[in-house]
Protein backbone atom coordinates (compact mmCIF):
# COMPACT_ATOMS: atom_id res chain seq x y z
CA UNK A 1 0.00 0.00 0.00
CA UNK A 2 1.29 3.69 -0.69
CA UNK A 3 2.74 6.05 1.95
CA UNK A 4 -0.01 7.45 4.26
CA UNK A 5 -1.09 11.07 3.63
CA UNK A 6 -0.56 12.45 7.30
CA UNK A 7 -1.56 11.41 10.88
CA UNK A 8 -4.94 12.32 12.06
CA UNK A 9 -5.58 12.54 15.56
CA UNK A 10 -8.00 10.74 18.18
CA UNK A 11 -10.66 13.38 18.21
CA UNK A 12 -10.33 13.81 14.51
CA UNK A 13 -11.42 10.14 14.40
CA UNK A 14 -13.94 10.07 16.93
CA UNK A 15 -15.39 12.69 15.36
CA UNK A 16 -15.75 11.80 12.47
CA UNK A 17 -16.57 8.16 12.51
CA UNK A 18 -19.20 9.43 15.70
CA UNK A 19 -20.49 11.29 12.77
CA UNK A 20 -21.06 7.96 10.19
CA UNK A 21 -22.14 5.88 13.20
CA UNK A 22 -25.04 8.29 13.64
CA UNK A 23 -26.42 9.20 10.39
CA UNK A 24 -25.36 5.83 8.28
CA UNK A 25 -28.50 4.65 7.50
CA UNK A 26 -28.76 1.85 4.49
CA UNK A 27 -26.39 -1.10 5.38
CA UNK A 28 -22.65 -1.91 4.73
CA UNK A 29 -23.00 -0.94 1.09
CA UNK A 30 -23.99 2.57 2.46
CA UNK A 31 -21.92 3.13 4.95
CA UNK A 32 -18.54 2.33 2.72
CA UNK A 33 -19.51 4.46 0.48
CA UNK A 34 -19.72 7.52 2.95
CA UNK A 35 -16.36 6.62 4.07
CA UNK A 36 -14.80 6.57 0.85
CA UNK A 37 -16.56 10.16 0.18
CA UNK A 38 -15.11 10.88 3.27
CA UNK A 39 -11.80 9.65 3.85
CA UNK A 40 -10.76 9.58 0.02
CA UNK A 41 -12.62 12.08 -1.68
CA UNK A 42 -12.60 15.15 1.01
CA UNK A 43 -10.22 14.03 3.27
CA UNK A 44 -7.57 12.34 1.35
CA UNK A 45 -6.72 10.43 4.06
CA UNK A 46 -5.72 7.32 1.52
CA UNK A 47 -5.55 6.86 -1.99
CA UNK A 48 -8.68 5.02 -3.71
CA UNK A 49 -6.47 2.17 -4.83
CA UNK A 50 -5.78 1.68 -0.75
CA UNK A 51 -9.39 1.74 -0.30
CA UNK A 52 -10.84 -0.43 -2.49
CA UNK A 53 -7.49 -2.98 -0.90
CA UNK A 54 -9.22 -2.79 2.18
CA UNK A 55 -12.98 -3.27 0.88
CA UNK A 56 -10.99 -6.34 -0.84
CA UNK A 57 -9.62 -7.42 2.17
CA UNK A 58 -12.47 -7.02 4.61
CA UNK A 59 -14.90 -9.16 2.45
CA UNK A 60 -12.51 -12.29 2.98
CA UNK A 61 -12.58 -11.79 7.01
CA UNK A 62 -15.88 -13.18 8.78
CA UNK A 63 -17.45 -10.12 10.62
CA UNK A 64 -19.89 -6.79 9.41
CA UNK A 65 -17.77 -5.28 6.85
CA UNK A 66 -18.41 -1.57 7.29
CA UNK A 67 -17.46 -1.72 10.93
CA UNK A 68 -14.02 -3.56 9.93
CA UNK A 69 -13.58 -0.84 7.38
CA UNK A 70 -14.03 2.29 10.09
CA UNK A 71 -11.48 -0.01 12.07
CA UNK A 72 -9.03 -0.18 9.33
CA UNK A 73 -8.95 3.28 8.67
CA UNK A 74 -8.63 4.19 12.33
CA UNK A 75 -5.47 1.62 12.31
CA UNK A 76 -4.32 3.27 9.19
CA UNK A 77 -4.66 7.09 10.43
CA UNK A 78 -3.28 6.57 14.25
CA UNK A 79 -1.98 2.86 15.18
CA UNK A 80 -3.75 0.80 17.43
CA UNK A 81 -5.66 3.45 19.83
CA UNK A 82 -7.22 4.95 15.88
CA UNK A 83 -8.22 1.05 15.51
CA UNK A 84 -10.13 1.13 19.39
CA UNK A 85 -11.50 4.99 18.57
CA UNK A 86 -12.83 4.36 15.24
CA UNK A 87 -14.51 1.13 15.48
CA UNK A 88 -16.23 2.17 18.98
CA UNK A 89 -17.35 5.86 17.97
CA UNK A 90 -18.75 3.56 14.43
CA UNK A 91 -20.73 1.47 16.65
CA UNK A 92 -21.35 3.28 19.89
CA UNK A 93 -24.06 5.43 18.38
CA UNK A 94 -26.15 2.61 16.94
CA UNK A 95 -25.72 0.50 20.14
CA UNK A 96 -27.03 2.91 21.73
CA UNK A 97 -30.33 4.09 19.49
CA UNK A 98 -30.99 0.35 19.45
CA UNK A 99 -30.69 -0.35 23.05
CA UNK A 100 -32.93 2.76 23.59
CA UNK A 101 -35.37 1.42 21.31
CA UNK A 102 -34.58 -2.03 22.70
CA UNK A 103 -36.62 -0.18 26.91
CA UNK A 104 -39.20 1.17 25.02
CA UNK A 105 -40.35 -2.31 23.04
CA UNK A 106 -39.88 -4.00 25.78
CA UNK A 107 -41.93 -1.40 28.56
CA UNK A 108 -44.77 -0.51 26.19
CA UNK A 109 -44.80 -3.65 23.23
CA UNK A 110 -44.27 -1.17 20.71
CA UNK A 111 -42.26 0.35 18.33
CA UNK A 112 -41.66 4.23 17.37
CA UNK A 113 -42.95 5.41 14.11
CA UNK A 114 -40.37 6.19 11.70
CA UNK A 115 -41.85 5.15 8.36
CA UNK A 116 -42.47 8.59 7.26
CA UNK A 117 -38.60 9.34 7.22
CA UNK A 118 -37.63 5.98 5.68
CA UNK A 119 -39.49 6.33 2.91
CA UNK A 120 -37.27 9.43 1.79
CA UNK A 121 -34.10 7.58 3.09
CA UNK A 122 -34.21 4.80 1.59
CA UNK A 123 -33.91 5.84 -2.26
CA UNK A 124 -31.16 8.38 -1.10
CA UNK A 125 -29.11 5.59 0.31
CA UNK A 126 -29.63 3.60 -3.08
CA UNK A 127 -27.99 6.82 -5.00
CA UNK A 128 -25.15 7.08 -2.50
CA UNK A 129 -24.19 3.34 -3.12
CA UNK A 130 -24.23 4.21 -6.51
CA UNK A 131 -21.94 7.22 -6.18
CA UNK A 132 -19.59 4.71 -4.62
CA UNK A 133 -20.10 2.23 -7.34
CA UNK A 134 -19.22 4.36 -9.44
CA UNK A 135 -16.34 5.96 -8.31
CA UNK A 136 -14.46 3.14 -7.27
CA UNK A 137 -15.73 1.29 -10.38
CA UNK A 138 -13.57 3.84 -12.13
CA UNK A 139 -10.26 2.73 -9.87
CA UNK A 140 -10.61 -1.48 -9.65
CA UNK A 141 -11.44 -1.59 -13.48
CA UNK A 142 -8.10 -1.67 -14.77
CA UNK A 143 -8.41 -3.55 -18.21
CA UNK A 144 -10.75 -5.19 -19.94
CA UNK A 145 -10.32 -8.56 -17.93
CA UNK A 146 -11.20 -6.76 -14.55
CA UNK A 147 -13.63 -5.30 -16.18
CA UNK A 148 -15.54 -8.69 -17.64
CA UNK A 149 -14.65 -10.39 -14.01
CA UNK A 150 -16.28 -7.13 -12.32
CA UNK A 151 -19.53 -7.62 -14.57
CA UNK A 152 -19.34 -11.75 -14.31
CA UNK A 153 -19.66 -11.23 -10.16
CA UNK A 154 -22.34 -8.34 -10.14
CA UNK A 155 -24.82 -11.11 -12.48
CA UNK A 156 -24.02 -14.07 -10.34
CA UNK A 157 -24.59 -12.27 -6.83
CA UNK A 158 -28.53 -11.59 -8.66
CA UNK A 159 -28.83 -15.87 -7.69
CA UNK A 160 -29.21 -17.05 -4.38
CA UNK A 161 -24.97 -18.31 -4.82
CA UNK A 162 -22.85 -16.83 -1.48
CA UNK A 163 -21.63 -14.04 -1.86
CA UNK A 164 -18.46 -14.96 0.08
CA UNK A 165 -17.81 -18.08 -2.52
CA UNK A 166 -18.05 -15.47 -5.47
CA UNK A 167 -15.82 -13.56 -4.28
CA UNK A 168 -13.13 -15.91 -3.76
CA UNK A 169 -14.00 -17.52 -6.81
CA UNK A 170 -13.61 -14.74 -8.60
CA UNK A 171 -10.11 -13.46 -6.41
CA UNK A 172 -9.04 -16.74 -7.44
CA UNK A 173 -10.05 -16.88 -11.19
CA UNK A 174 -8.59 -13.73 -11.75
CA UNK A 175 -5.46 -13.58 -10.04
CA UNK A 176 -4.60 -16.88 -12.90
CA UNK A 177 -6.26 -15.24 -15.33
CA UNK A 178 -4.07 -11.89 -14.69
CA UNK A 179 -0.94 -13.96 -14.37
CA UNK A 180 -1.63 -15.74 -17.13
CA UNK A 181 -2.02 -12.64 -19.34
CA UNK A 182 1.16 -11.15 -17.87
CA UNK A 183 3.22 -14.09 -19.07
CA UNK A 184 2.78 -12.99 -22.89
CA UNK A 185 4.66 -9.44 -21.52
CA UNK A 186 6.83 -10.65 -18.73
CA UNK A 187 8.51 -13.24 -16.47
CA UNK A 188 5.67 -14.64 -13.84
CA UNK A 189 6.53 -13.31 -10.38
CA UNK A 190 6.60 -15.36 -7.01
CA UNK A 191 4.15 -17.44 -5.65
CA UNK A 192 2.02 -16.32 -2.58
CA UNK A 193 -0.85 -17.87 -0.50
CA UNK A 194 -3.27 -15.73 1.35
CA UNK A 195 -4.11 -17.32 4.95
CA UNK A 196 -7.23 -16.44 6.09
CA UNK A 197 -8.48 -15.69 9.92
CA UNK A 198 -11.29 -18.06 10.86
CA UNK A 199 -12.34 -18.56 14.50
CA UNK A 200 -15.18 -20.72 15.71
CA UNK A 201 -15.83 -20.64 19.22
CA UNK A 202 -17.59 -23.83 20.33
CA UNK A 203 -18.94 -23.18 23.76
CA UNK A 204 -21.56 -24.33 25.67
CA UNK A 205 -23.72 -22.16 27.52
CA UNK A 206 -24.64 -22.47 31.05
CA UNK A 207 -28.21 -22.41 32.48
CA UNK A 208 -30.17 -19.36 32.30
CA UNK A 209 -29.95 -17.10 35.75
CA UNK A 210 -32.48 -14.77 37.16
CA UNK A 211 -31.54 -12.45 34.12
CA UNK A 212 -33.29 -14.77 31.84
CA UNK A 213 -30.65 -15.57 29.70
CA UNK A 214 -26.60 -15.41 31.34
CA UNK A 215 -24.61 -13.19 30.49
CA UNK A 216 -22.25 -15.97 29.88
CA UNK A 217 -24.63 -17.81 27.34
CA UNK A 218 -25.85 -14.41 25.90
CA UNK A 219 -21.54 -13.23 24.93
CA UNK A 220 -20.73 -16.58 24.00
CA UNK A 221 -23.45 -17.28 21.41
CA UNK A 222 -22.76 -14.05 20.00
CA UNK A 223 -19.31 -14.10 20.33
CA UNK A 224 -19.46 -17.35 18.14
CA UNK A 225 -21.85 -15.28 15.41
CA UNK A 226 -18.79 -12.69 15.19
CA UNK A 227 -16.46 -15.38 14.79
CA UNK A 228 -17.79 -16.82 11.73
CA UNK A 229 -20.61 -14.60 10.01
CA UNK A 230 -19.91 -13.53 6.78
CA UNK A 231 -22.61 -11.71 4.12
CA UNK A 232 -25.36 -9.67 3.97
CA UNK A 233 -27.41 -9.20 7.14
CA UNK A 234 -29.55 -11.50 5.49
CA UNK A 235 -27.50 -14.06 6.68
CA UNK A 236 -27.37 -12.73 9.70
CA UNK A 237 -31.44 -13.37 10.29
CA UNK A 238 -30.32 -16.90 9.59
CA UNK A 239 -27.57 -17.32 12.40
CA UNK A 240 -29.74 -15.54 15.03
CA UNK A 241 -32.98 -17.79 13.68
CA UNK A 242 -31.62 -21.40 13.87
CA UNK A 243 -29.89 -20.18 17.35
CA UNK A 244 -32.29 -17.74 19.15
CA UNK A 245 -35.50 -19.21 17.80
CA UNK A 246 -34.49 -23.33 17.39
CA UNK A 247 -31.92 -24.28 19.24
CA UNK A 248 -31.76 -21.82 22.44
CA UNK A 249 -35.63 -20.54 22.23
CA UNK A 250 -34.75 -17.39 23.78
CA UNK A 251 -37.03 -15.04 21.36
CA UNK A 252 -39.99 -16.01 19.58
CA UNK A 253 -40.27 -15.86 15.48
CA UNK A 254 -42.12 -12.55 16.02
CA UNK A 255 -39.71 -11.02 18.46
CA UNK A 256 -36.64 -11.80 15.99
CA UNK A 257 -38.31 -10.53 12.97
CA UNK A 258 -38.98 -6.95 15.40
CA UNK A 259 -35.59 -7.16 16.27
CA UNK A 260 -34.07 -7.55 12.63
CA UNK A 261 -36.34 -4.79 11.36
CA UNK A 262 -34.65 -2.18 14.27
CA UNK A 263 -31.41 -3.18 13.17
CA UNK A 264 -32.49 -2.32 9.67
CA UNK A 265 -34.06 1.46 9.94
CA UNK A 266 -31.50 2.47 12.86
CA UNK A 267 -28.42 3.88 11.77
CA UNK A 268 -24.89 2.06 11.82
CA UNK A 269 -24.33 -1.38 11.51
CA UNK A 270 -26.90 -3.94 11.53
CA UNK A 271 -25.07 -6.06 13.67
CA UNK A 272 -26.65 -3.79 16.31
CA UNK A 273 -29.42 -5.80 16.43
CA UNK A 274 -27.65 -7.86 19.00
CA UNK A 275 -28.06 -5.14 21.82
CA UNK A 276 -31.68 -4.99 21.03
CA UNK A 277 -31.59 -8.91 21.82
CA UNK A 278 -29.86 -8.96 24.53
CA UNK A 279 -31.91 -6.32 25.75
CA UNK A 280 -35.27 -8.75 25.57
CA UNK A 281 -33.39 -12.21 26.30
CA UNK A 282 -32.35 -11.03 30.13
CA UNK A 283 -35.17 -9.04 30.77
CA UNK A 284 -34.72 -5.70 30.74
CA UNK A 285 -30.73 -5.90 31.28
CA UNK A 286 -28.91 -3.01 29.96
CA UNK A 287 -26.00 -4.87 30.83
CA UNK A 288 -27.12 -7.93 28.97
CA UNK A 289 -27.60 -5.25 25.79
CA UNK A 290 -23.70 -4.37 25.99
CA UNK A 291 -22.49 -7.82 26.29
CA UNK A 292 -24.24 -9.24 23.15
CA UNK A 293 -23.03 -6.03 20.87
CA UNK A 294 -19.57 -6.27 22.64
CA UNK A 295 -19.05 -10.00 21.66
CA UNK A 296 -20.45 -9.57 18.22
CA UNK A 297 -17.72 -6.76 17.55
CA UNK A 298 -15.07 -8.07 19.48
CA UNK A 299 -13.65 -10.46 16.72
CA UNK A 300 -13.89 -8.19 14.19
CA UNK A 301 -10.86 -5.70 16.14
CA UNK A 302 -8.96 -8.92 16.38
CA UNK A 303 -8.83 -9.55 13.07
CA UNK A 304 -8.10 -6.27 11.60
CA UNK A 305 -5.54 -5.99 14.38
CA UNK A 306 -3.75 -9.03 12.75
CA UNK A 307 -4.72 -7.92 9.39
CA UNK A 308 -3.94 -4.90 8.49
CA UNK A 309 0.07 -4.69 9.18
CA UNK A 310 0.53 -7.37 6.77
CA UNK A 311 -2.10 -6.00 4.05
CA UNK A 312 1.36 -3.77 2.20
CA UNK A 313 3.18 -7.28 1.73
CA UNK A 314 0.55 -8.30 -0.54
CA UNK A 315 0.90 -6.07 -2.74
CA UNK A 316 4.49 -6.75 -3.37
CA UNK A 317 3.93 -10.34 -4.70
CA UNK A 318 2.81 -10.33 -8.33
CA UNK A 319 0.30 -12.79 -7.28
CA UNK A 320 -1.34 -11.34 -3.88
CA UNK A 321 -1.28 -8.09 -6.00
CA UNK A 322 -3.05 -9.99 -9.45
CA UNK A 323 -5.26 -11.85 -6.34
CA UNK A 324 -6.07 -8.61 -4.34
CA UNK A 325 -7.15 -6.54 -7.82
CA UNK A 326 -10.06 -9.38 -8.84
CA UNK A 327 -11.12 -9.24 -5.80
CA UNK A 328 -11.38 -5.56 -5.58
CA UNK A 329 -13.29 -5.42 -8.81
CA UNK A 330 -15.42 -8.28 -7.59
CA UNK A 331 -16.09 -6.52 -4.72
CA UNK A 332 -17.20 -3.59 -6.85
CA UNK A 333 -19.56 -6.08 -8.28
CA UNK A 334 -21.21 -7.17 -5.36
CA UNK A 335 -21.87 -3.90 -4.40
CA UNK A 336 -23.56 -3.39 -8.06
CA UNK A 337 -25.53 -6.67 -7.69
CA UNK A 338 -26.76 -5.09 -4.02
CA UNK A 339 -27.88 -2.11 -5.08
CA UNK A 340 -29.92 -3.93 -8.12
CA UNK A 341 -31.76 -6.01 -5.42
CA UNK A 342 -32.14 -2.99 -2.81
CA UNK A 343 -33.62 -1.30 -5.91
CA UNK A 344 -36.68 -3.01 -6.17
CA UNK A 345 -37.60 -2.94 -2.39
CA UNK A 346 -36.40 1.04 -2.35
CA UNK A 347 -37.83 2.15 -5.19
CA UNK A 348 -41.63 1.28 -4.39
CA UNK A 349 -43.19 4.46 -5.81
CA UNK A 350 -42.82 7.35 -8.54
CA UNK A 351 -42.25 10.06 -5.28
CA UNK A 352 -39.10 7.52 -4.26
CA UNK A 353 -37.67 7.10 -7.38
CA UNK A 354 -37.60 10.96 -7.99
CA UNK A 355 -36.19 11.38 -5.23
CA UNK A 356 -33.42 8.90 -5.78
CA UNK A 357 -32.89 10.65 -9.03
CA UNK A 358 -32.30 13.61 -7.75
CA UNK A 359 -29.77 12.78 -5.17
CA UNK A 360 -28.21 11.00 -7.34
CA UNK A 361 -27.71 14.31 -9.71
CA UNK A 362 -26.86 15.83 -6.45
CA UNK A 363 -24.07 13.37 -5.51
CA UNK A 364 -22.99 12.61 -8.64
CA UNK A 365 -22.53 15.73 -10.57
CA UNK A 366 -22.64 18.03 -7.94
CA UNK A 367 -20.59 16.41 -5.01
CA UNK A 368 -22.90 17.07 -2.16
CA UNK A 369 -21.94 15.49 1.01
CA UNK A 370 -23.76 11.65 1.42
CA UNK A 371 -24.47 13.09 5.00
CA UNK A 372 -27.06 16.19 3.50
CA UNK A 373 -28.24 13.58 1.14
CA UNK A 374 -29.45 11.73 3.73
CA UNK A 375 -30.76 14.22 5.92
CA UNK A 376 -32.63 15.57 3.07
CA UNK A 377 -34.29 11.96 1.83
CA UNK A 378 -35.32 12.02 5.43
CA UNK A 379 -37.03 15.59 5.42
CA UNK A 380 -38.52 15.34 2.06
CA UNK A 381 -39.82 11.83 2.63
CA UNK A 382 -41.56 13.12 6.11
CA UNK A 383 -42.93 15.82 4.58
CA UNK A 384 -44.49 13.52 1.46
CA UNK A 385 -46.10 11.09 3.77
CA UNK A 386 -47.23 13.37 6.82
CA UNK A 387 -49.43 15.65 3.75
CA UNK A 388 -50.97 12.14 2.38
CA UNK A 389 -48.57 11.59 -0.64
């Protein structure tokens, strides 16, 4: 990876990934795309072709990938402590609007009404991934081969395949089919293998306390979904509903599907949707709410931790480097092949689709921050639905 443009400092971090944490509505996809507008476009903390490394990298690692990104970027702008500020001030914010939301569904059996702003946030968040898309599109496509392999991924991740299998498959693929190529121009280089991190923690949880659920139980079931989940946070719903629902019973069908749905209109990661859990599972516990969103993050710090400081050797093997540009352009696909499927759940109405058209424009061609983009979906959305539209 290149030289590092500069040091930032702790509050510089907090600040701004306090700032993401709190108005990243609209999923991984989202939220790396409002760090590359931030950290590459305004900031120019790090080139593109170091960001679209890491987006490479942190779709390999089990974990949520947006919080490993705010984690590598912290690493990358101030050492270790940068790693610790920016993944906490990433996911403090939507820890705590889900835990909040976590005392009231749990006191009154309901949840707040927030439709009216979704509706306008949703198509904005569609444009922003494409703003993304698009600009880092423009940096991973570098030849006609990337470009095919980019293309291949974004029509196979329309099936039900994994998402993590493409993109190895196509890392893989391409890094041979790059090598390959380069043979006709120059010597092959050295041989590399990539070792990924992979932790399963197999533990068995004690019997429930007065809490409901133990603490113990409650960290180490979610400490084991850290460990090993990779994807969408559809996959996620199917971890938490062959383990909460099946095999522990700790929430009902119902009670899970509430639970997904706050993780999906609250800002930040949707891995939040653990503090919400562990909210209902020990009965009220605020302190059962921080130990299910501290075990589901706490793997993803280790592995960035180990990560990260070996990321620049990579890149000086003609093979990791051939490996770690498919898988950057494939990761550019995915994103594509999100934002297709998003599309059809986002844009459910003529009012929604204007509005993603116009913040697209706005993004696009006139480089408005993804933060007023969002802020005005929100506002123009309310307004829409509260006069009838």
């Amino acid at each position: 990876m290149a030289e590092q443009h500069g040091r930032a400092s702790l509050g510089e971090l907090a600040g701004l990934f306090l700032k993401l944490g709190t108005i990243g509505f609209g999923g991984p996809a989202a939220h790396i795309a409002m760090m590359e507008e931030e950290t590459v476009t305004r900031r120019g903390w790090i080139s593109r072709d170091q960001f679209l490394d890491l987006v490479g990298v942190t779709n390999l690692i089990p974990g949520p990938n947006s919080t490993e990104m705010a984690i590598h970027l912290g690493f990358l702008r101030a050492g270790f402590l940068g790693l610790v500020v920016a993944g906490i001030c990433f996911v403090v914010p939507a820890v705590l609007i889900t835990t909040l939301l976590a005392w009231v569904y749990f006191h009154y059996g309901a949840l707040p009404l927030v439709a009216p702003f979704l509706f306008g946030i949703k198509p904005t968040v569609l444009a922003v991934i494409l703003g993304a898309i698009w600009r880092l599109g423009q940096r991973a496509i570098k030849g006609w081969r990337l470009g095919f392999i980019g293309i291949a991924v974004a029509l196979v991740s329309l099936t039900e395949f994994n998402s993590v299998l493409i993109l190895l498959g196509g890392g893989v693929m391409g890094m041979f089919w790059l090598r390959v190529a380069d043979k006709y121009d120059s010597s092959g280089g050295v041989a590399a293998s990539l070792a990924g991190p992979g932790v399963f923690m197999a533990l068995s949880p004690p019997a429930a306390s007065s809490l409901g659920v133990s603490l113990w139980a409650l960290g180490a079931f979610f400490l084991k979904v850290g460990s090993v989940l990779y994807g969408s946070g559809y996959v996620l719903v199917a971890f938490l509903e062959e383990g909460l629902v099946h095999e522990h019973g700790w929430l009902t069908q119902q009670q899970l599907l509430e639970a997904i749905a706050i993780g999906q209109f609250t800002p930040g990661p949707v891995l939040s949707t653990a503090a919400f859990i562990g909210f209902l599972v020990t009965k009220g516990s605020f302190l059962g709410a921080g130990v299910a969103a501290g075990a589901i993050f706490l793997p993803s710090f280790v592995f960035v931790a180990i990560l990260n400081p070996v990321l620049p050797r990579l890149r000086e093997s003609s093979w990791m480097s051939a490996f770690l540009d498919a898988v950057n352009v494939c990761a550019v696909g995915l994103m594509a092949g999100v934002t297709v499927k998003l599309s059809y759940q986002m844009l459910e109405s003529w009012p929604a689709m204007g509005i993603a058209g116009v913040a697209a424009v706005l993004g696009l061609w006139r480089n408005v921050s993804a933060v007023w983009l969002v802020l005005g979906g929100a506002f123009v959305g309310g307004i829409w639905i509260l006069l009838g539209g």
